[in-house]
N, C-alpha and C. Protein backbone atom coordinates (compact mmCIF):
# COMPACT_ATOMS: atom_id res chain seq x y z
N UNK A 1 96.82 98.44 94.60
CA UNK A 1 96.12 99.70 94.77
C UNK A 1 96.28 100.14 96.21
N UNK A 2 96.49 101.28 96.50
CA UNK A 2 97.02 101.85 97.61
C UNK A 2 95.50 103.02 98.05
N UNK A 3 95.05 103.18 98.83
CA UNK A 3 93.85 103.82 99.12
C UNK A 3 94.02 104.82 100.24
N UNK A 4 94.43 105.73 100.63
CA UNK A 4 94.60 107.17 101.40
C UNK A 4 92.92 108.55 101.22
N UNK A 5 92.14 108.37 102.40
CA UNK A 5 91.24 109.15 102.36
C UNK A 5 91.88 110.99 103.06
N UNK A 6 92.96 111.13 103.51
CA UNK A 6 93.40 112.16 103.96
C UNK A 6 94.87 112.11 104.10
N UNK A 7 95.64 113.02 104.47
CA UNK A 7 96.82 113.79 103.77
C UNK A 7 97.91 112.79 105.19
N UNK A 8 97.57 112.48 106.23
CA UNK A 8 98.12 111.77 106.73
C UNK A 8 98.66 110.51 106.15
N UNK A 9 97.12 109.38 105.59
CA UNK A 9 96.76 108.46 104.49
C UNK A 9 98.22 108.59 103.50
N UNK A 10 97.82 109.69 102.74
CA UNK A 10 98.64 110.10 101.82
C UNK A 10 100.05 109.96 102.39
N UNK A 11 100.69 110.43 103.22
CA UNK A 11 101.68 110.35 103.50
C UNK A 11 102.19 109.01 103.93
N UNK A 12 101.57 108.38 104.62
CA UNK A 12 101.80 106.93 104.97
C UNK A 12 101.90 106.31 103.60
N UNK A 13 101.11 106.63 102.48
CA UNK A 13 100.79 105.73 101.36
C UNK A 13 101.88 105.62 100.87
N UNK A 14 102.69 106.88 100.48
CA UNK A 14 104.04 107.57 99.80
C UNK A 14 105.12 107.00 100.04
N UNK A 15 105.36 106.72 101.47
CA UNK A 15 106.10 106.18 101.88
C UNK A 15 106.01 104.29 102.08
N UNK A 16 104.82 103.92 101.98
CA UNK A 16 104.96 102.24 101.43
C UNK A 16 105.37 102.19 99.64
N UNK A 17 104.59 103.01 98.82
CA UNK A 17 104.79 103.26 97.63
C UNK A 17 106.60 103.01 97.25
N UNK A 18 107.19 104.03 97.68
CA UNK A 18 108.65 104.24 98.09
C UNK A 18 109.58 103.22 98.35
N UNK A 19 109.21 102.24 99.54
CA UNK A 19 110.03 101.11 99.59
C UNK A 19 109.49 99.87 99.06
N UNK A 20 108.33 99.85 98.37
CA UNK A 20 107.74 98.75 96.92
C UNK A 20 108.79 98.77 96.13
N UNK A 21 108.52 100.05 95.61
CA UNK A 21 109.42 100.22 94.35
C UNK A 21 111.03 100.40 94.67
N UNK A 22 111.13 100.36 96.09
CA UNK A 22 112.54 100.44 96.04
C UNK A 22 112.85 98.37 95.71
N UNK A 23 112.22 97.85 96.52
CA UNK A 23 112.28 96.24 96.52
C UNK A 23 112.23 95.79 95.06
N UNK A 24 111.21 96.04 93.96
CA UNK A 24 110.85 96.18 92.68
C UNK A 24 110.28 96.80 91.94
N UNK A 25 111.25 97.59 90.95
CA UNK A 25 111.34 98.71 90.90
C UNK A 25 110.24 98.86 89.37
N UNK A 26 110.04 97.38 88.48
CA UNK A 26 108.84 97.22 87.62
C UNK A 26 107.42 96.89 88.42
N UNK A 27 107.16 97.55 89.63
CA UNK A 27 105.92 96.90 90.11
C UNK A 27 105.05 98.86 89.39
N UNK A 28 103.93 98.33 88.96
CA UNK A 28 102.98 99.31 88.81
C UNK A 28 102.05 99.55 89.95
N UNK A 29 101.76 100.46 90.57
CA UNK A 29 101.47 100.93 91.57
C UNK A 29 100.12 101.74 91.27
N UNK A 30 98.95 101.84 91.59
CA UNK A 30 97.63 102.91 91.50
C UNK A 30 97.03 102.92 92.86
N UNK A 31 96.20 103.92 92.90
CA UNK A 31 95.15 104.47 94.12
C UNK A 31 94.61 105.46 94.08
N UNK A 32 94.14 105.95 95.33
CA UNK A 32 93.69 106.92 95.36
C UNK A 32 93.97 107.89 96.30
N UNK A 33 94.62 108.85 96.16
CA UNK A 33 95.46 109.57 97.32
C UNK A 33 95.76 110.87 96.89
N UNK A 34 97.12 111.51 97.03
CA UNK A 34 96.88 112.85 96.40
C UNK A 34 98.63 113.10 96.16
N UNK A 35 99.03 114.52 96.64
CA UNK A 35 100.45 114.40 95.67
C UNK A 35 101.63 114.12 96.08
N UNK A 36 101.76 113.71 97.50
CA UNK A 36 102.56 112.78 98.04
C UNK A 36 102.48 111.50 97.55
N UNK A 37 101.59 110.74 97.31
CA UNK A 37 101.46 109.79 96.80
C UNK A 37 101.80 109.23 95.28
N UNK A 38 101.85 110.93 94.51
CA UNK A 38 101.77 110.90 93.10
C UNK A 38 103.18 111.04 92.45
N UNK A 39 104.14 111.83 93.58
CA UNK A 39 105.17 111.97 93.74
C UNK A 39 106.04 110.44 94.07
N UNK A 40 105.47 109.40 94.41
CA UNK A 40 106.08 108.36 95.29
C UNK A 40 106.05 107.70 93.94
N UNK A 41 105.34 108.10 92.72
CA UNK A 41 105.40 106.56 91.99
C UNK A 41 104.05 106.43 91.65
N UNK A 42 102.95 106.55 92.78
CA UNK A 42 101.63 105.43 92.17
C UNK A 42 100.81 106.96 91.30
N UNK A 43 100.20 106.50 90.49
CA UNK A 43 99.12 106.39 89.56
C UNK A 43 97.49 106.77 90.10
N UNK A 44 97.26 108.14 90.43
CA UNK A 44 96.44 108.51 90.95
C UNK A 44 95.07 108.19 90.00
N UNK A 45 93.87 107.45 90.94
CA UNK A 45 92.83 107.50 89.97
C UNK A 45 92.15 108.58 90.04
N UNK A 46 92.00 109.09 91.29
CA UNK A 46 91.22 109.89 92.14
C UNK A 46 92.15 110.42 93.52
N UNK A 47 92.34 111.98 92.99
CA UNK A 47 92.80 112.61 94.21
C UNK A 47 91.69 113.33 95.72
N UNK A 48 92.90 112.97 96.30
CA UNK A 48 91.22 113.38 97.34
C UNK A 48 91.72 114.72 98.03
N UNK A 49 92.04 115.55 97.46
CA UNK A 49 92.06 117.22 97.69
C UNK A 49 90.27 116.95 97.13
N UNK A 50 89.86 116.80 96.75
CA UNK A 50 88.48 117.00 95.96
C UNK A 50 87.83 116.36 97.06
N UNK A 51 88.45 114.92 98.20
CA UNK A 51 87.41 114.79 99.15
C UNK A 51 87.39 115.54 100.38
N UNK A 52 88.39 115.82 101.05
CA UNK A 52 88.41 116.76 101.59
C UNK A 52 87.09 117.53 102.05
N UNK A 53 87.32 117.13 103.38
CA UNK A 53 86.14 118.33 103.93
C UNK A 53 86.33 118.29 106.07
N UNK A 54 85.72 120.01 106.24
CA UNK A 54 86.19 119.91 107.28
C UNK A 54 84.65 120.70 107.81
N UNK A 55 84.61 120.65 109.17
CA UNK A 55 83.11 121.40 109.80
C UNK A 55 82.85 120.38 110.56
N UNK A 56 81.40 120.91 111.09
CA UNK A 56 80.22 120.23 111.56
C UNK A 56 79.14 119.93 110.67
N UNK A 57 78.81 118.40 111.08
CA UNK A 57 77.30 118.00 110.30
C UNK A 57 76.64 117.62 111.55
């Protein structure tokens, strides 16, 4: 399971995702990340366009 809370995350994720499956290419892959990640192969449980948030608290 691969875990990315923001689009950076995501991008880093995509790209480990990427050379997993380049090494073995039957490995099943899940997390939680968004569509860089979804694009790479893994199995989104939870995209986090939905966590996303920007401001002041």
């Amino acid at each position: 399971m691969i875990v990315a809370g923001e689009a950076s995350g995501d991008l880093h994720g995509a790209d480990l995702a990427r050379e997993l499956l380049e090494l073995d290419s039957g490995l099943t892959l899940s997390g939680i990340g968004g569509v860089e990640m979804a694009a790479a192969g893994v199995k989104i449980h939870y995209d986090i366009s939905r966590l996303a948030v920007m401001g002041i608290i």
